[in-house]
Protein backbone atom coordinates (compact mmCIF):
# COMPACT_ATOMS: atom_id res chain seq x y z
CA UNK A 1 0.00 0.00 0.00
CA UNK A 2 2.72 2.33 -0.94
CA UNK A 3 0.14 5.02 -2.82
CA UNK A 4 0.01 7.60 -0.09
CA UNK A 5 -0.32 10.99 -0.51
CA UNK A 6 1.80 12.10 1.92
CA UNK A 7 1.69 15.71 1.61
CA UNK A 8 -2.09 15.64 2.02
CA UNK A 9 -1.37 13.62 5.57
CA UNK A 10 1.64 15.31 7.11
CA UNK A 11 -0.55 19.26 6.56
CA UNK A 12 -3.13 17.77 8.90
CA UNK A 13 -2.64 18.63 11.98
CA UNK A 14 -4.39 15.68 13.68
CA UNK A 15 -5.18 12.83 12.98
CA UNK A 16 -7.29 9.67 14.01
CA UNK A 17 -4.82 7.21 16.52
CA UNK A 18 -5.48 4.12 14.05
CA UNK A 19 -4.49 6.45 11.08
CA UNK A 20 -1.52 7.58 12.83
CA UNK A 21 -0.68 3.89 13.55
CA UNK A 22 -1.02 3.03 9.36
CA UNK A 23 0.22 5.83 8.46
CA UNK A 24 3.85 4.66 10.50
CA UNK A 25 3.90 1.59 8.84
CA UNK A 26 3.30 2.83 5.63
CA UNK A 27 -0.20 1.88 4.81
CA UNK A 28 -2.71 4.00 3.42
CA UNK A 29 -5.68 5.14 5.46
CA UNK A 30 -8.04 6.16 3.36
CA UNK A 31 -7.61 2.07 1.87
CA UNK A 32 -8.80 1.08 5.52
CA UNK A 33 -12.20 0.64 6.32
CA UNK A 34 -13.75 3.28 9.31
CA UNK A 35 -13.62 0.88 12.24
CA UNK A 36 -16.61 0.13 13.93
CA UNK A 37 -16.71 0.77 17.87
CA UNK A 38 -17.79 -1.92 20.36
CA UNK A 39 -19.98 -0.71 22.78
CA UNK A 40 -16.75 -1.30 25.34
CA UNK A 41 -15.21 1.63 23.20
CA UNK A 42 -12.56 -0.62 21.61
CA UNK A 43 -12.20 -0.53 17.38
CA UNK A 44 -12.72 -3.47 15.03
CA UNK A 45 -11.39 -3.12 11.83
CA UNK A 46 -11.70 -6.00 9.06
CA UNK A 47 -8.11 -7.80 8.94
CA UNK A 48 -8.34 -7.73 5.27
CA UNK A 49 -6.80 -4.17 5.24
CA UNK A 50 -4.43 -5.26 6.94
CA UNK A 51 -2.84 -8.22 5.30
CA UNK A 52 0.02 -9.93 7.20
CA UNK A 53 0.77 -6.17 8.86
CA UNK A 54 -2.10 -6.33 10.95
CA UNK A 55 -0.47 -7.62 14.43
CA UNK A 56 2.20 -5.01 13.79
CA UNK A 57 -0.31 -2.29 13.40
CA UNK A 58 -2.28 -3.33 16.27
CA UNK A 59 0.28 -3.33 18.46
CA UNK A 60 1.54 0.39 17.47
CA UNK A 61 -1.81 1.19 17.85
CA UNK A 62 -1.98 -0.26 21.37
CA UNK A 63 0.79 1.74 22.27
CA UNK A 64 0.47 4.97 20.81
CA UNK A 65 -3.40 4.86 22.20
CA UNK A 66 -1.86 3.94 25.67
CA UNK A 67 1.22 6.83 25.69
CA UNK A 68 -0.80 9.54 23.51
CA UNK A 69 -1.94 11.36 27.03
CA UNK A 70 1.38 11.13 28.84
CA UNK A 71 3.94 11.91 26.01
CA UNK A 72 1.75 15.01 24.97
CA UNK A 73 0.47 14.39 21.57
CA UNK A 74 -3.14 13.15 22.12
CA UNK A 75 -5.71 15.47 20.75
CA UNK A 76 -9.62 15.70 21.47
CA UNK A 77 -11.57 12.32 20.52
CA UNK A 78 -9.15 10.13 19.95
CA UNK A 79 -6.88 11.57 17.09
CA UNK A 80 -3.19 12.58 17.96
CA UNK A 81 -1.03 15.83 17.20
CA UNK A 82 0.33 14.43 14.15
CA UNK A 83 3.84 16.02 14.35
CA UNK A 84 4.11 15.56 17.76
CA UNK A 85 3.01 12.12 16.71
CA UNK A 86 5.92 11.70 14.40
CA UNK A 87 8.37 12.99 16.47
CA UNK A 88 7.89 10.54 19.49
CA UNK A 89 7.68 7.73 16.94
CA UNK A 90 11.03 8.33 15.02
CA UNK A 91 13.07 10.27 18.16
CA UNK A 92 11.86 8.35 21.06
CA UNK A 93 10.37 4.92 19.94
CA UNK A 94 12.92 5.28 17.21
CA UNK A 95 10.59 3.33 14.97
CA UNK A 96 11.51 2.82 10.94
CA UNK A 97 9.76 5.68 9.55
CA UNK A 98 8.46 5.15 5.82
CA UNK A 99 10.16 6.94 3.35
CA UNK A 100 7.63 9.87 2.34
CA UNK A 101 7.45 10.64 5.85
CA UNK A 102 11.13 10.34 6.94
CA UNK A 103 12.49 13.95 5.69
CA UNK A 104 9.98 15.63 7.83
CA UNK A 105 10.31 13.76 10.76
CA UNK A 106 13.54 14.19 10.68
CA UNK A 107 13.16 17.99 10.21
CA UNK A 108 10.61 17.95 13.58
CA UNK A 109 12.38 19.66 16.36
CA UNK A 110 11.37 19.65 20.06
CA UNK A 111 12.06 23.08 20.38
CA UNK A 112 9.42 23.93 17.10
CA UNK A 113 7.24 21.95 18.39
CA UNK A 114 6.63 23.83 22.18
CA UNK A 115 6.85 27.18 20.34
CA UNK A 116 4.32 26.26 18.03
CA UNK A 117 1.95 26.18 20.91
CA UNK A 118 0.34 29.46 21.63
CA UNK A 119 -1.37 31.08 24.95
CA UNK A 120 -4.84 29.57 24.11
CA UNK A 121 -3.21 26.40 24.35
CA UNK A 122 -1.95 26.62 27.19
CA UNK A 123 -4.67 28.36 28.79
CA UNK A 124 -6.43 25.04 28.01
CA UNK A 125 -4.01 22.97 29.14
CA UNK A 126 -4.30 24.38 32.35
CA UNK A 127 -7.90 23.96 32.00
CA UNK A 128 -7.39 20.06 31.46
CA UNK A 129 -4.83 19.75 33.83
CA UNK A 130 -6.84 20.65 36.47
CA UNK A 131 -9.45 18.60 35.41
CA UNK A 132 -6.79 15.75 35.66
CA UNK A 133 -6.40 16.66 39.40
CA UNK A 134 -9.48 16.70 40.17
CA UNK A 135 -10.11 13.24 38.56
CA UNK A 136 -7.35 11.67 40.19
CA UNK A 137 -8.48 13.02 43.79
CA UNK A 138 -12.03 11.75 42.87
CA UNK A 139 -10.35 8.09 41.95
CA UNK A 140 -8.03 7.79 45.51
CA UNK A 141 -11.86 8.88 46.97
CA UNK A 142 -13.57 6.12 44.99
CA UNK A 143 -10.98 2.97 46.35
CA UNK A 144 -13.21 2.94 49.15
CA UNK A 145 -15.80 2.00 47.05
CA UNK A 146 -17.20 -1.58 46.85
CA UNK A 147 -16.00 -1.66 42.61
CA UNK A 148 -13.16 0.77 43.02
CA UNK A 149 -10.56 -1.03 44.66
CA UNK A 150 -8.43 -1.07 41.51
CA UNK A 151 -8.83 0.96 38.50
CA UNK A 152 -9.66 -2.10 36.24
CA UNK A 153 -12.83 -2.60 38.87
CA UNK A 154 -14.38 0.95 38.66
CA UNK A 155 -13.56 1.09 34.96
CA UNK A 156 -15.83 -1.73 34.08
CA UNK A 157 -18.07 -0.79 37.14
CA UNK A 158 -18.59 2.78 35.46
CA UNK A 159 -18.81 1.62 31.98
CA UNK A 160 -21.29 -0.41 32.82
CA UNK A 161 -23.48 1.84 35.12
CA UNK A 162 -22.92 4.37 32.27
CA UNK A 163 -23.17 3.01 29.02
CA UNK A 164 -25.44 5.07 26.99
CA UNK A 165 -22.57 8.06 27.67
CA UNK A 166 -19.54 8.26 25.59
CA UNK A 167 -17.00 9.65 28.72
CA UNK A 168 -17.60 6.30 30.33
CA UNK A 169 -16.27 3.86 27.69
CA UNK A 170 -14.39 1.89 28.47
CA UNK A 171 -10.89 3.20 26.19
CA UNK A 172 -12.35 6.71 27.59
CA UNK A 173 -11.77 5.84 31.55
CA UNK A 174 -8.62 4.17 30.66
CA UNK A 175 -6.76 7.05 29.07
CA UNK A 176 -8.61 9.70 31.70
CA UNK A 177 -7.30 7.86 34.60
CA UNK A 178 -3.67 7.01 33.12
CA UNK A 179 -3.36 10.91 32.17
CA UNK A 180 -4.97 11.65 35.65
CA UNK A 181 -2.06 9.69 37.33
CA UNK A 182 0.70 10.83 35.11
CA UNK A 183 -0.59 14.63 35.90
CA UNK A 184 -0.55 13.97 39.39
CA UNK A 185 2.67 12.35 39.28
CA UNK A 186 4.10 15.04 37.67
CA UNK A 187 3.08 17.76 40.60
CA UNK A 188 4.43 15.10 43.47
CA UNK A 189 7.62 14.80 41.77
């Protein structure tokens, strides 16, 4: 799947996580299929895509989906900062990077990247940040309840008691609480 226009993907600024994930190994997203999403929040996409590269791509997936929050490239409903994408996949992951996407991730500089962000941004990130506190202090609250003694407990306990509302799936609660930790974490250290 080497028929990727690669200047239409690297001038958007985000992108969906599983795109980001193709896009790495160098398959085409717009060849993939929109996965469908469970009611548990988690994406199915047909294998066919995929060929043989599917266990590869699931795996990045996995990952990047797991580490957008805490390495600072996760975006609003599940898409990703696509350069900030890019440059935690070839600087720190050190991943092979296809070659219409090597030259500029090789050009991506940390230094660009934290300038590029301007006061709004920040102003929002303070915004979410405190929400992250707050969320945190609400989860050490919640271990004295009967389904909160570990995160995996009140996950599935607050999926379930919520279902019919998107900010308790499953994937949802998992990435809040993990970038809930990592931002309280951060203060304690």
């Amino acid at each position: 799947m080497v028929d990727i226009d690669w200047d239409y993907w690297v001038s958007r600024p985000y992108v969906y996580t599983w795109q980001a994930a193709a896009l790495i190994q160098g398959i085409n997203p717009k060849k993939i299929k929109f996965p469908e999403r469970d009611p548990a929040g988690e994406l199915h996409f047909e294998r066919a895509n995929f060929g043989d590269a599917y266990p590869e791509f699931k795996a990045k997936l996995d990952l990047l989906t797991e580490r957008a929050w805490i390495e600072n490239f996760s975006a609003q409903n599940t898409r990703v900062d696509f350069k900030r994408f890019l440059y935690w996949a070839y600087r720190v992951q050190k991943w092979p990077i296809p070659a219409g996407l090597l030259s500029f991730a090789q050009g991506l500089s940390l230094e660009a990247l934290v300038e590029s962000t301007d006061e709004g941004d920040n102003a929002l990130r303070d915004s979410e940040r405190n929400s992250l506190h707050l969320i945190w202090a609400l989860r050490q609250l919640l271990k004295e309840h009967q389904y909160g003694k570990t995160d995996r407990e009140l996950i599935y306990f607050l999926s379930k008691t919520y279902s019919n509302q998107a900010a308790f799936k499953r994937l949802t609660l998992e990435m809040k609480f993990a970038e809930a930790q990592a931002a309280a974490e951060a203060v304690e250290s």
